[in-house]
N, C-alpha and C. Protein backbone atom coordinates (compact mmCIF):
# COMPACT_ATOMS: atom_id res chain seq x y z
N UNK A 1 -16.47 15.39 -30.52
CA UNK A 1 -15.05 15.26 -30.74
C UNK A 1 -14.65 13.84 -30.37
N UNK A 2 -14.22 13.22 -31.02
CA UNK A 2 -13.38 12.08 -30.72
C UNK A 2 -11.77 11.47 -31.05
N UNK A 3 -11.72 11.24 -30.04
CA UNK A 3 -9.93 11.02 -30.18
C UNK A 3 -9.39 9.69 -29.84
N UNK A 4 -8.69 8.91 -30.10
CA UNK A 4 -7.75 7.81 -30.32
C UNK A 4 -6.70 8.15 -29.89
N UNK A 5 -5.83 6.93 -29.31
CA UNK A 5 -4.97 6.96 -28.87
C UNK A 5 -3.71 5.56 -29.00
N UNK A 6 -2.85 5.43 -30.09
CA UNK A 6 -2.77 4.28 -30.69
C UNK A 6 -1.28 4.41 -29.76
N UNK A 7 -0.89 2.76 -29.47
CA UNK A 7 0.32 2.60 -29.03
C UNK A 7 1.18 1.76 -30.02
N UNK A 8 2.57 2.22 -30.80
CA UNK A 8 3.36 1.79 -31.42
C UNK A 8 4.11 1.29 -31.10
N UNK A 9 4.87 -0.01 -31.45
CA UNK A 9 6.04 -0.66 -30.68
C UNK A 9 6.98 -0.11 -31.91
N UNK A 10 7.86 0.81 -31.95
CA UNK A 10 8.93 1.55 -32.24
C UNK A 10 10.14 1.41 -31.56
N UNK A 11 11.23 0.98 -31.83
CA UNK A 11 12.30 1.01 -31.12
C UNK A 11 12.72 2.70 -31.13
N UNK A 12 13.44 2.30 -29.93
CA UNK A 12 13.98 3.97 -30.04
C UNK A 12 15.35 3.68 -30.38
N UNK A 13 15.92 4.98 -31.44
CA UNK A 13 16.79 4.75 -31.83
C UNK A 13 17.83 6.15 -30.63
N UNK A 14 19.12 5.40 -29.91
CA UNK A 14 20.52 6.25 -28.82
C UNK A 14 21.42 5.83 -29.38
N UNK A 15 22.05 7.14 -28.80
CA UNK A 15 23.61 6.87 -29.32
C UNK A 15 24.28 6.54 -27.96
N UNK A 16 23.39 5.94 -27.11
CA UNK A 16 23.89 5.61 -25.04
C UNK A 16 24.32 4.32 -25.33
N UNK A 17 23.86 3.70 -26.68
CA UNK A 17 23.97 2.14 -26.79
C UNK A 17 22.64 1.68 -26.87
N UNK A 18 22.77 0.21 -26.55
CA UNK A 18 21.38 -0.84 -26.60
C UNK A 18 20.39 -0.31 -25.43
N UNK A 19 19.02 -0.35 -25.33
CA UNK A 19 18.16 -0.47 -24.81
C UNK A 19 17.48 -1.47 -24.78
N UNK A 20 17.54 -2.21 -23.59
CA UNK A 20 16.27 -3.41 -23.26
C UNK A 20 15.09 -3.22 -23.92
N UNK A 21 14.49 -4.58 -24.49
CA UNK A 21 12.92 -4.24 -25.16
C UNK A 21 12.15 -3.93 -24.06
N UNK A 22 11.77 -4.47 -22.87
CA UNK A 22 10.84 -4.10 -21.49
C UNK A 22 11.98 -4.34 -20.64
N UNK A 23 11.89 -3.35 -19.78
CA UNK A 23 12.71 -2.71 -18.52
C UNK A 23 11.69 -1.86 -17.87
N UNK A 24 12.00 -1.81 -16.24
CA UNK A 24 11.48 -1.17 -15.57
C UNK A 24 12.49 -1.05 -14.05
N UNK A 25 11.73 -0.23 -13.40
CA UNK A 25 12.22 0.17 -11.77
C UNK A 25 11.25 0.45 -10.90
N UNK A 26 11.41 0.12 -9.87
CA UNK A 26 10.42 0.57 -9.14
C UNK A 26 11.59 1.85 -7.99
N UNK A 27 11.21 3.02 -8.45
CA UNK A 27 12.47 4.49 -7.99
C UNK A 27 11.88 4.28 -6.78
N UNK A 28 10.63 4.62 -6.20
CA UNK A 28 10.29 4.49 -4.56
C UNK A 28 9.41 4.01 -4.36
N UNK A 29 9.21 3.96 -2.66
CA UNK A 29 7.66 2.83 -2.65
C UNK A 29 7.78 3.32 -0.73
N UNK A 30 6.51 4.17 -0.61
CA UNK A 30 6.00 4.92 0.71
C UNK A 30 4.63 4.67 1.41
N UNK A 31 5.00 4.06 2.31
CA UNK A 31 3.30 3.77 2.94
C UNK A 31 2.39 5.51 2.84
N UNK A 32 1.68 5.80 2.93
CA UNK A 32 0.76 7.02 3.13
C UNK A 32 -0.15 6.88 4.07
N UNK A 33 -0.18 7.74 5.24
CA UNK A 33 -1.48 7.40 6.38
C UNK A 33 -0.77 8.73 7.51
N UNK A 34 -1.54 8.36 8.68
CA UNK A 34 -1.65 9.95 9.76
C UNK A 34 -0.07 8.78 10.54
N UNK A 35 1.12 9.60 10.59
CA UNK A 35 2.07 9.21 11.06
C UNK A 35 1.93 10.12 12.17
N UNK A 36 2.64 9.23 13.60
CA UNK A 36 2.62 9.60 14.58
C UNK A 36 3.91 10.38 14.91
N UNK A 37 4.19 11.88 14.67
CA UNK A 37 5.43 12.45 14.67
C UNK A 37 6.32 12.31 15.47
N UNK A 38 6.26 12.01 16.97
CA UNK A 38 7.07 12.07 17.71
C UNK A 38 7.67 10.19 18.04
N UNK A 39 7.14 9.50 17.49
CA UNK A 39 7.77 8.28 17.21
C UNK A 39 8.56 8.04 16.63
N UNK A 40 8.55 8.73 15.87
CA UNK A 40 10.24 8.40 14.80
C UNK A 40 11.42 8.65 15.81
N UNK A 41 10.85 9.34 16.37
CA UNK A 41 12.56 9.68 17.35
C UNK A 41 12.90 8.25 18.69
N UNK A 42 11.40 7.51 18.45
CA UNK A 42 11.60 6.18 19.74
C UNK A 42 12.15 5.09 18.80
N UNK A 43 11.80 5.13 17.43
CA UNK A 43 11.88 4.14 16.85
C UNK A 43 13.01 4.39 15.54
N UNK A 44 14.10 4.83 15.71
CA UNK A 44 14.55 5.21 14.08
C UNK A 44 14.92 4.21 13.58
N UNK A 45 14.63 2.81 13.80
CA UNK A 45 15.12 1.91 12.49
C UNK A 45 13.51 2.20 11.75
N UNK A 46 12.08 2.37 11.84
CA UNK A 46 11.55 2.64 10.97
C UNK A 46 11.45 3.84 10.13
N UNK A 47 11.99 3.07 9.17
CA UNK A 47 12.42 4.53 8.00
C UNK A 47 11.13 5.07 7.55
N UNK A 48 10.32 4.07 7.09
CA UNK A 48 8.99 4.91 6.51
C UNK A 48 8.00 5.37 7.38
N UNK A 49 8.46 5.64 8.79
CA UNK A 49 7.43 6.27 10.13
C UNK A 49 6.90 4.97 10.53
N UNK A 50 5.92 5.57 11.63
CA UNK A 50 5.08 4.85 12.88
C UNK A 50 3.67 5.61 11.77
N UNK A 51 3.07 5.03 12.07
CA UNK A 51 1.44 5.18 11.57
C UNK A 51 0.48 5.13 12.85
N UNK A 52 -0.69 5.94 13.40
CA UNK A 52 -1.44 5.39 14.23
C UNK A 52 -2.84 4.65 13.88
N UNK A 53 -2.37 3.69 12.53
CA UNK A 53 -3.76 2.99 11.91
C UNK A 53 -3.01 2.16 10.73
N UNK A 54 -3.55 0.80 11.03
CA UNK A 54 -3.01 0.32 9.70
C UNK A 54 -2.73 1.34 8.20
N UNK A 55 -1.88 0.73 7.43
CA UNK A 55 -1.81 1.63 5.89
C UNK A 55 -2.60 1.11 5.28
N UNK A 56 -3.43 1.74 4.59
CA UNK A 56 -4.24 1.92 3.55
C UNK A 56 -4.04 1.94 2.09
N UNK A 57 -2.80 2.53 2.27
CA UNK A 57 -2.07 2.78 0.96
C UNK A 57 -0.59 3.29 0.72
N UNK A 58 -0.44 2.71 -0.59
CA UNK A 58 1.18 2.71 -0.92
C UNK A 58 1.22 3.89 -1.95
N UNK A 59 2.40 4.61 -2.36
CA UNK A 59 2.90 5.40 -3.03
C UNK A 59 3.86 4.92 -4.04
N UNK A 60 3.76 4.29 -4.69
CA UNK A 60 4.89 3.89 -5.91
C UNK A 60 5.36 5.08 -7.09
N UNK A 61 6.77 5.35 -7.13
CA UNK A 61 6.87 5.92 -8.74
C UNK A 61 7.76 4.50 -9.18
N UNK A 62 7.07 4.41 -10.18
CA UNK A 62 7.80 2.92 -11.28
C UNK A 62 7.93 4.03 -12.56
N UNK A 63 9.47 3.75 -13.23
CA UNK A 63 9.91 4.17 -14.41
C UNK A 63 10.43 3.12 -15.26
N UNK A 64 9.58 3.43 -16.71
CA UNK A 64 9.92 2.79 -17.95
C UNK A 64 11.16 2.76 -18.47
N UNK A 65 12.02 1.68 -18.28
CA UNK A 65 13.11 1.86 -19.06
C UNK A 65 13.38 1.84 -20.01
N UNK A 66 12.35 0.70 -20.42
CA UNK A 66 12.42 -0.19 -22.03
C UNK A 66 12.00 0.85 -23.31
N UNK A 67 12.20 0.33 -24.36
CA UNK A 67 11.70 1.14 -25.28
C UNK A 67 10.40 1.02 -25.62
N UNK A 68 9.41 0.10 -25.05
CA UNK A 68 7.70 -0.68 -25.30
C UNK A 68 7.24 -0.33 -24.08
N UNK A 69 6.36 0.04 -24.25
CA UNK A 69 4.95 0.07 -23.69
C UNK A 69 4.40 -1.20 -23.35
N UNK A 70 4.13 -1.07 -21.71
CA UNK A 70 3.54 -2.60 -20.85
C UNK A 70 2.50 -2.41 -20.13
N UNK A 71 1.58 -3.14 -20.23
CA UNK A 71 0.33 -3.53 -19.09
C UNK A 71 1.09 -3.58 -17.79
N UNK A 72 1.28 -2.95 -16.47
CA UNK A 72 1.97 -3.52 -15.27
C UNK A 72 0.74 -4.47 -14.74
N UNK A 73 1.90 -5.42 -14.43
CA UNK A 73 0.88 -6.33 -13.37
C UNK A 73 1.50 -7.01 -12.56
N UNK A 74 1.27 -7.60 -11.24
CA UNK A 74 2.16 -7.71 -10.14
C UNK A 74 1.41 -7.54 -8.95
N UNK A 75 1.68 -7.94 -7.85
CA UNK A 75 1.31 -8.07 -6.56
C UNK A 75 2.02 -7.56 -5.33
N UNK A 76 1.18 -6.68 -4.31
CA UNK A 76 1.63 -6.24 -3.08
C UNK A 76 1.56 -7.29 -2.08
N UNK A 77 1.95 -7.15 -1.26
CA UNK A 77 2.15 -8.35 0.14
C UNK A 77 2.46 -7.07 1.34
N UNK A 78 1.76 -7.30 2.57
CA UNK A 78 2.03 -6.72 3.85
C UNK A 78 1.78 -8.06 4.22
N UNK A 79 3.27 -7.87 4.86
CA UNK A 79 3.76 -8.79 6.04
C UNK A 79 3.56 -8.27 7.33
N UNK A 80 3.63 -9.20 8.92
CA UNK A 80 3.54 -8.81 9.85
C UNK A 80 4.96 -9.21 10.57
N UNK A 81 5.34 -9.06 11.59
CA UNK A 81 6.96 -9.58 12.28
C UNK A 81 7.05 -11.17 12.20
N UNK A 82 6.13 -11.49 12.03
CA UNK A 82 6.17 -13.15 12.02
C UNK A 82 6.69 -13.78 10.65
N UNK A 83 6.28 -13.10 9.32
CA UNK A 83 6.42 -13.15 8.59
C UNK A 83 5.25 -13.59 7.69
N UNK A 84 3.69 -13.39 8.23
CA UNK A 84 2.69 -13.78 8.18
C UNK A 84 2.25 -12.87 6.89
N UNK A 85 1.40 -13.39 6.19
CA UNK A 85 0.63 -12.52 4.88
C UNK A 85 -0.14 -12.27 5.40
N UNK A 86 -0.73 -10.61 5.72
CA UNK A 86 -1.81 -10.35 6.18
C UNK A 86 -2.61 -9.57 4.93
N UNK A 87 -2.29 -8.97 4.37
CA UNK A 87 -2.41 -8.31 2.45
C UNK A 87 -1.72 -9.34 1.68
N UNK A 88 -2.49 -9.66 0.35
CA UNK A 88 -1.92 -9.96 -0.92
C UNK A 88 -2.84 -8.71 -1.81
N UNK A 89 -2.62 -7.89 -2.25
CA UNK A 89 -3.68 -7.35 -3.42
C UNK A 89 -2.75 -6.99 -4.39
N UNK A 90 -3.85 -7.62 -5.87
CA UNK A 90 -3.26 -6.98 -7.00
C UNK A 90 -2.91 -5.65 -7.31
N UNK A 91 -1.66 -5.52 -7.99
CA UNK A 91 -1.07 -3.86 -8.27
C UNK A 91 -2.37 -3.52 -9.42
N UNK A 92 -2.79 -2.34 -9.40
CA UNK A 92 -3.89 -1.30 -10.46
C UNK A 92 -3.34 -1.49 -11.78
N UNK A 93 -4.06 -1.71 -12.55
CA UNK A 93 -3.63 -1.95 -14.22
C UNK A 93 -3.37 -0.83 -14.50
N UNK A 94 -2.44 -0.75 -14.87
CA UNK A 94 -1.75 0.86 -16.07
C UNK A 94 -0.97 0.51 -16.67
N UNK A 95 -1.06 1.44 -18.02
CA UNK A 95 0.24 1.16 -18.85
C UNK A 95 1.20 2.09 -18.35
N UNK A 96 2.74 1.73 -18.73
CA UNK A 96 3.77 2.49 -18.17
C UNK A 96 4.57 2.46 -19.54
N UNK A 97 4.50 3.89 -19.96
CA UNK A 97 5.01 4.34 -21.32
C UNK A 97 6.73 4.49 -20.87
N UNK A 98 7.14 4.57 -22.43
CA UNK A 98 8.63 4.31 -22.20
C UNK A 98 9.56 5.19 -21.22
N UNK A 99 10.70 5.49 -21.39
CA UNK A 99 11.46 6.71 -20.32
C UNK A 99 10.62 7.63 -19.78
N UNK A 100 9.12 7.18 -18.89
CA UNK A 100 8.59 8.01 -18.27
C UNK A 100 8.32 7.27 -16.76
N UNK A 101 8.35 8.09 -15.81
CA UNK A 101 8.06 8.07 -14.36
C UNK A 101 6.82 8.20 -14.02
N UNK A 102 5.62 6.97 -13.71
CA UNK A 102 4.57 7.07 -13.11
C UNK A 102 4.26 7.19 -11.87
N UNK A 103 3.37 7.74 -10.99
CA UNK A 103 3.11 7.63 -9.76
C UNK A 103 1.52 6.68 -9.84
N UNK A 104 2.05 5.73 -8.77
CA UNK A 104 0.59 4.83 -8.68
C UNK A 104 0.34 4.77 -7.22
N UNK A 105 -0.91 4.69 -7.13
CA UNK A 105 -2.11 4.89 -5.41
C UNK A 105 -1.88 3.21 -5.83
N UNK A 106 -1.28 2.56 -4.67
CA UNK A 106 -2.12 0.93 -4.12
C UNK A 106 -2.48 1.12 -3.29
N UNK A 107 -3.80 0.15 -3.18
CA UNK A 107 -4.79 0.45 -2.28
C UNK A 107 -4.55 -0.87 -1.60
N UNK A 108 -4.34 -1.03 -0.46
CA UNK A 108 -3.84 -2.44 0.64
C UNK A 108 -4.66 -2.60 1.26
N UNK A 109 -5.69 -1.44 1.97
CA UNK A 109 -6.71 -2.43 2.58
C UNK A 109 -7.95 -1.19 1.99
N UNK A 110 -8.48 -1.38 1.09
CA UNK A 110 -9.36 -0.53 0.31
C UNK A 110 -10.79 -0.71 1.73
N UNK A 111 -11.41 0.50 1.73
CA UNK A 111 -12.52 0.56 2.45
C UNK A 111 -13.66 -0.63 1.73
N UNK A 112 -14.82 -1.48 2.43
CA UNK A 112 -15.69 -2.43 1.99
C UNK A 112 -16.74 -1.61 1.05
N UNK A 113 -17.14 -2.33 0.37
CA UNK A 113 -18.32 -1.37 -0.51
C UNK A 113 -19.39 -1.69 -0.05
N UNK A 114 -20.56 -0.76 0.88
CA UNK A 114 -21.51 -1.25 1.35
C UNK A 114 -22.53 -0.51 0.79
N UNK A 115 -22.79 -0.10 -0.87
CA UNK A 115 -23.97 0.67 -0.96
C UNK A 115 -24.88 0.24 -1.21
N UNK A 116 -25.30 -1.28 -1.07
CA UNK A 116 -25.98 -1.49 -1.82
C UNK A 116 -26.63 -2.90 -0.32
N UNK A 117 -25.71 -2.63 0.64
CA UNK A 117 -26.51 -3.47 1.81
C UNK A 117 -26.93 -2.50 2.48
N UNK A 118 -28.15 -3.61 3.33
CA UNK A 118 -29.10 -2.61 4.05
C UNK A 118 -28.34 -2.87 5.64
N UNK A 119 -29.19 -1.68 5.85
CA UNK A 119 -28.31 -0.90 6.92
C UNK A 119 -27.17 -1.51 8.05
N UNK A 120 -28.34 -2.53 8.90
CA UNK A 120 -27.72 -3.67 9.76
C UNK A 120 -26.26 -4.24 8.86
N UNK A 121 -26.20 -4.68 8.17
CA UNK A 121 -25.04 -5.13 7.27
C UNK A 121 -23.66 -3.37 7.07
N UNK A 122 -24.55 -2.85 6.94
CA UNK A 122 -23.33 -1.72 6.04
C UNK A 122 -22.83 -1.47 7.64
N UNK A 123 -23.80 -1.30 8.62
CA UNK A 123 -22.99 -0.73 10.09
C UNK A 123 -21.79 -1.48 10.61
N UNK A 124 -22.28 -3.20 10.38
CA UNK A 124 -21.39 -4.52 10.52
C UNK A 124 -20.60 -3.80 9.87
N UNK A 125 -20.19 -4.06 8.41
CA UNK A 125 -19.40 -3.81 7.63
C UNK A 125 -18.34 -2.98 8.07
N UNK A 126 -18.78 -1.87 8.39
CA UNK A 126 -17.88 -0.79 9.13
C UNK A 126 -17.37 -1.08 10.22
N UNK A 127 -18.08 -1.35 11.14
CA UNK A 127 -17.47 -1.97 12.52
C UNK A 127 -15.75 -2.77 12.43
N UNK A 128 -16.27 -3.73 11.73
CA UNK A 128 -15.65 -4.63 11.63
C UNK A 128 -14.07 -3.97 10.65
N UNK A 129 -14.37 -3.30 9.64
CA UNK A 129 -13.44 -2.50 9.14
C UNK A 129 -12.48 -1.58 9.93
N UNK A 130 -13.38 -0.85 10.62
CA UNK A 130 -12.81 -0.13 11.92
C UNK A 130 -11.46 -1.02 12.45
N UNK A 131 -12.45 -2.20 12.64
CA UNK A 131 -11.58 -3.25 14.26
C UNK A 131 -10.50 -3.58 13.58
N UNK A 132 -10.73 -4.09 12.20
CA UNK A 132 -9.33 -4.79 11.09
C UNK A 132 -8.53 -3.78 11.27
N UNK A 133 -8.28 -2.01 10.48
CA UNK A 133 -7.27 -1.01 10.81
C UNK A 133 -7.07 -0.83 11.74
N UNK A 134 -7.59 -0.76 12.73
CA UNK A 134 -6.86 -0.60 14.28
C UNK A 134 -6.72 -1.48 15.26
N UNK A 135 -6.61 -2.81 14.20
CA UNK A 135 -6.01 -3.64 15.61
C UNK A 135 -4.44 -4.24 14.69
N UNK A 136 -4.09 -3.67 14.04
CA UNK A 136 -2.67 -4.07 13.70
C UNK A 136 -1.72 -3.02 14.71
N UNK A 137 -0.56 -3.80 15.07
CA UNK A 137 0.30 -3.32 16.05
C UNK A 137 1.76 -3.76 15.51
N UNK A 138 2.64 -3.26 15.68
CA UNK A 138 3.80 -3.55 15.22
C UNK A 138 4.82 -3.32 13.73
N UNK A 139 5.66 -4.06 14.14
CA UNK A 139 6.36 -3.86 12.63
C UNK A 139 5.70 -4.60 11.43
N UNK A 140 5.68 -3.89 10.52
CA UNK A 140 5.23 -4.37 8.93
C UNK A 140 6.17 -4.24 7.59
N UNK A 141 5.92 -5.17 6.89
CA UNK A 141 6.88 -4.84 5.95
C UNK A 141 5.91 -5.08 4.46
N UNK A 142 6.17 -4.01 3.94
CA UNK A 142 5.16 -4.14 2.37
C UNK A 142 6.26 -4.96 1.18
N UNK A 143 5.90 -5.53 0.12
CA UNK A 143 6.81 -6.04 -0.95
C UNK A 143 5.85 -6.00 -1.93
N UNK A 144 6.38 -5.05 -2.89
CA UNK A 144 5.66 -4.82 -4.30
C UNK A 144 6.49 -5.69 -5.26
N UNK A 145 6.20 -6.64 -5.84
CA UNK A 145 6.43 -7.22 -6.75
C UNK A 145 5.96 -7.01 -8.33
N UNK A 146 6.76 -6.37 -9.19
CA UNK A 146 6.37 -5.90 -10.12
C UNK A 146 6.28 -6.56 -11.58
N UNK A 147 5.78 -7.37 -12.42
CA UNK A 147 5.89 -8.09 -13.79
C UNK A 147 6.21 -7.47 -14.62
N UNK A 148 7.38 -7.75 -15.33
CA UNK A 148 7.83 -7.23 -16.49
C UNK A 148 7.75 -8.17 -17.65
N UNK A 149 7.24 -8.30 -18.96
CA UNK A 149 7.19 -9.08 -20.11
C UNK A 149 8.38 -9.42 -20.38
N UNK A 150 8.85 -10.73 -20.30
CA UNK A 150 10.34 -11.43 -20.79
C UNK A 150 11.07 -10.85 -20.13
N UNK A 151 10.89 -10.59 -18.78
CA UNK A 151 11.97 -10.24 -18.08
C UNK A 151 11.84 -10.77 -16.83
N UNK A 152 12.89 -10.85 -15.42
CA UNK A 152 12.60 -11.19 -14.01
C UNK A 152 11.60 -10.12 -13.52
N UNK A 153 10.91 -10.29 -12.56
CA UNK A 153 10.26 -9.88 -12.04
C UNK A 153 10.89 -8.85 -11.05
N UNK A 154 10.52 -7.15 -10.73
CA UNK A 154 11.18 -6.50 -9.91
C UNK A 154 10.68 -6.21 -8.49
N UNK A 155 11.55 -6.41 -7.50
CA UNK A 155 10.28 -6.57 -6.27
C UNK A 155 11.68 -5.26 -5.55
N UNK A 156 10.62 -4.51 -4.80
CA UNK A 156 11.27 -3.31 -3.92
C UNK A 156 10.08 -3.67 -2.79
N UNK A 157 10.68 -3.76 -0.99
CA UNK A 157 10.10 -3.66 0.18
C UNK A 157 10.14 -2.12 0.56
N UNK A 158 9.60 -1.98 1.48
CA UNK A 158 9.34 -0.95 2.52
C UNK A 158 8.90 -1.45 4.01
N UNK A 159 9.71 -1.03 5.14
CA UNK A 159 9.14 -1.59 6.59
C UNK A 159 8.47 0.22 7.10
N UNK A 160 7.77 -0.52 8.10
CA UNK A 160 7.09 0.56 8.68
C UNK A 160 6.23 -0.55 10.28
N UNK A 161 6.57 0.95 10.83
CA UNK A 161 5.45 0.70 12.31
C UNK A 161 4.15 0.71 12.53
N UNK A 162 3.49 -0.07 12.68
CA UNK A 162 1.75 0.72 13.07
C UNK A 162 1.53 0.76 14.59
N UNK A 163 1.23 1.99 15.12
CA UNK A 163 0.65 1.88 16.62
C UNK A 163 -0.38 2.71 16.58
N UNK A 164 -1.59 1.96 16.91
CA UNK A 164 -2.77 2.64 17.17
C UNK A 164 -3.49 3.13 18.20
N UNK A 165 -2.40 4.13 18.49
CA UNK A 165 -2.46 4.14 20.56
C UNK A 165 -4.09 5.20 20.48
N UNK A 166 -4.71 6.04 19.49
CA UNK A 166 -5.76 6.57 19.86
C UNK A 166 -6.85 5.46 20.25
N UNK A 167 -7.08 4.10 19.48
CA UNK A 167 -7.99 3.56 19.35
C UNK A 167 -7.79 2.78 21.04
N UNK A 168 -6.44 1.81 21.06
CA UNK A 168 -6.13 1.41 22.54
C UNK A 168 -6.47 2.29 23.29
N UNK A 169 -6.32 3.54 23.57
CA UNK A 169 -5.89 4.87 24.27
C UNK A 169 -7.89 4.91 24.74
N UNK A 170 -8.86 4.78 24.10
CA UNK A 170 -10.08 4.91 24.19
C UNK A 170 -10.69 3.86 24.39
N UNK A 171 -10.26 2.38 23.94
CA UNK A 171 -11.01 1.23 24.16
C UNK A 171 -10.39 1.20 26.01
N UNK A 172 -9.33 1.49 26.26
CA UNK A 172 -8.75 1.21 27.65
C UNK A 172 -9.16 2.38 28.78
N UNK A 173 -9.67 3.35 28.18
CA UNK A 173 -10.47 4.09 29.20
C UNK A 173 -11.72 3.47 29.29
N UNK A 174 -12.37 3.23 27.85
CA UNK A 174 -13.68 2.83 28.57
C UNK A 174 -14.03 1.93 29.04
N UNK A 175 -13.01 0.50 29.16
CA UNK A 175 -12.78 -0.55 29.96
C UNK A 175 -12.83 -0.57 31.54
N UNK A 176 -12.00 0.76 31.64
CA UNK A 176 -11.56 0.96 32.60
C UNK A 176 -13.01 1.42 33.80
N UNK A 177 -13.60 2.30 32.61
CA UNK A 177 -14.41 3.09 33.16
C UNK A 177 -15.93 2.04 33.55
N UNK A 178 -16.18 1.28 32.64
CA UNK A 178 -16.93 0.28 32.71
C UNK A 178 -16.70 -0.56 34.06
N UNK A 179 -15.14 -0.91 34.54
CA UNK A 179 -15.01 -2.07 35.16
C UNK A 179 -15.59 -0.77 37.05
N UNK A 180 -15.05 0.48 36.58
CA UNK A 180 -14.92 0.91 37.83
C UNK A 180 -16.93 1.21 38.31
N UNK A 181 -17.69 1.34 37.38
CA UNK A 181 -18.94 1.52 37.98
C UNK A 181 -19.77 -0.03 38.08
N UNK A 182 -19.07 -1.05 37.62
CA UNK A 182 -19.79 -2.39 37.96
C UNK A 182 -18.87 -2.15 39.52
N UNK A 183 -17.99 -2.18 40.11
CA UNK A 183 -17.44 -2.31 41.20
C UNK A 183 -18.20 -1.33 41.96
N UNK A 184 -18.31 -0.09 41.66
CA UNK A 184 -19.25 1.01 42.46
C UNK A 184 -20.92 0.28 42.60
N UNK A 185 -20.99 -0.14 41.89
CA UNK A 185 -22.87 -0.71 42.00
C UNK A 185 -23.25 -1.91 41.91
């Protein structure tokens, strides 16, 4: 069986009035990760939660306004309180068909691909991955910047908290625990 799938540039014909040739929105935009529940109540200016691990990933629905069919393309940014770029990654190629609502996975700090190093390397790899998600602390702010063909560009933020008190919470016992048997012996 084989099937095709052809895209037509057709205007649509309303009686609402004119329609933009490419239009878009970005309707929401949600960090996704293990939120720490009882933080929201220490912290309520963060609207999109406390996280206990850097985000990993964003939740976008972007809706087609225009009457054409577009390649999206565009760039995420996580900022830190400083105002520092700690993420730039490209948004996932998809097309975004006309008056329809997509949901897109960005991936901000995608896991390393280690299948193909040998072992010593893939353990590094991880380690070090580990240390990157759990040593962010503080306020963050994401900015999806979205490309539209012959049009401005649409950018929607999101702020959010990261506290990674399990990982502190365990590196500071066993600090602790370390410092107290060099003092015992």
């Amino acid at each position: 069986e084989l099937g095709a799938l052809f895209f037509i540039k057709v205007p649509l014909l309303t009686l609402e009035g004119d329609m933009s040739s490419y239009s878009a929105k970005i309707e929401s935009l949600e960090p996704e990760g293990n939120k720490i529940p009882f933080a929201e109540n220490l912290l309520p200016r963060a609207k999109a939660g406390v996280f206990d691990s850097a985000v990993k990933k964003l939740l976008a629905d972007i809706r087609n306004d225009g009457i054409y069919h577009f390649k999206m393309s565009g760039t995420v940014t996580v900022k830190n309180i400083f105002g520092r770029n700690v993420v730039e990654e490209p948004l996932p190629v998809r097309y975004l068909l006309p008056n329809r609502t997509r949901s897109i996975d960005i991936a901000v700090l995608p896991p390393p691909n280690t299948e193909s190093l040998p072992f010593l390397h893939r353990v590094f790899k991880s380690i070090t991955y580990n240390l990157k998600t759990n040593t962010y602390l503080g306020p963050y702010s994401a900015i999806v910047t979205l490309n539209i063909p012959d049009e401005p560009p649409v950018i929607k933020s999101v702020n959010f908290w990261v506290i990674p008190w399990q990982f502190w919470l365990t590196l500071g016992i066993l600090i602790a625990g370390g410092l107290f048997v060099f003092r015992k012996f």
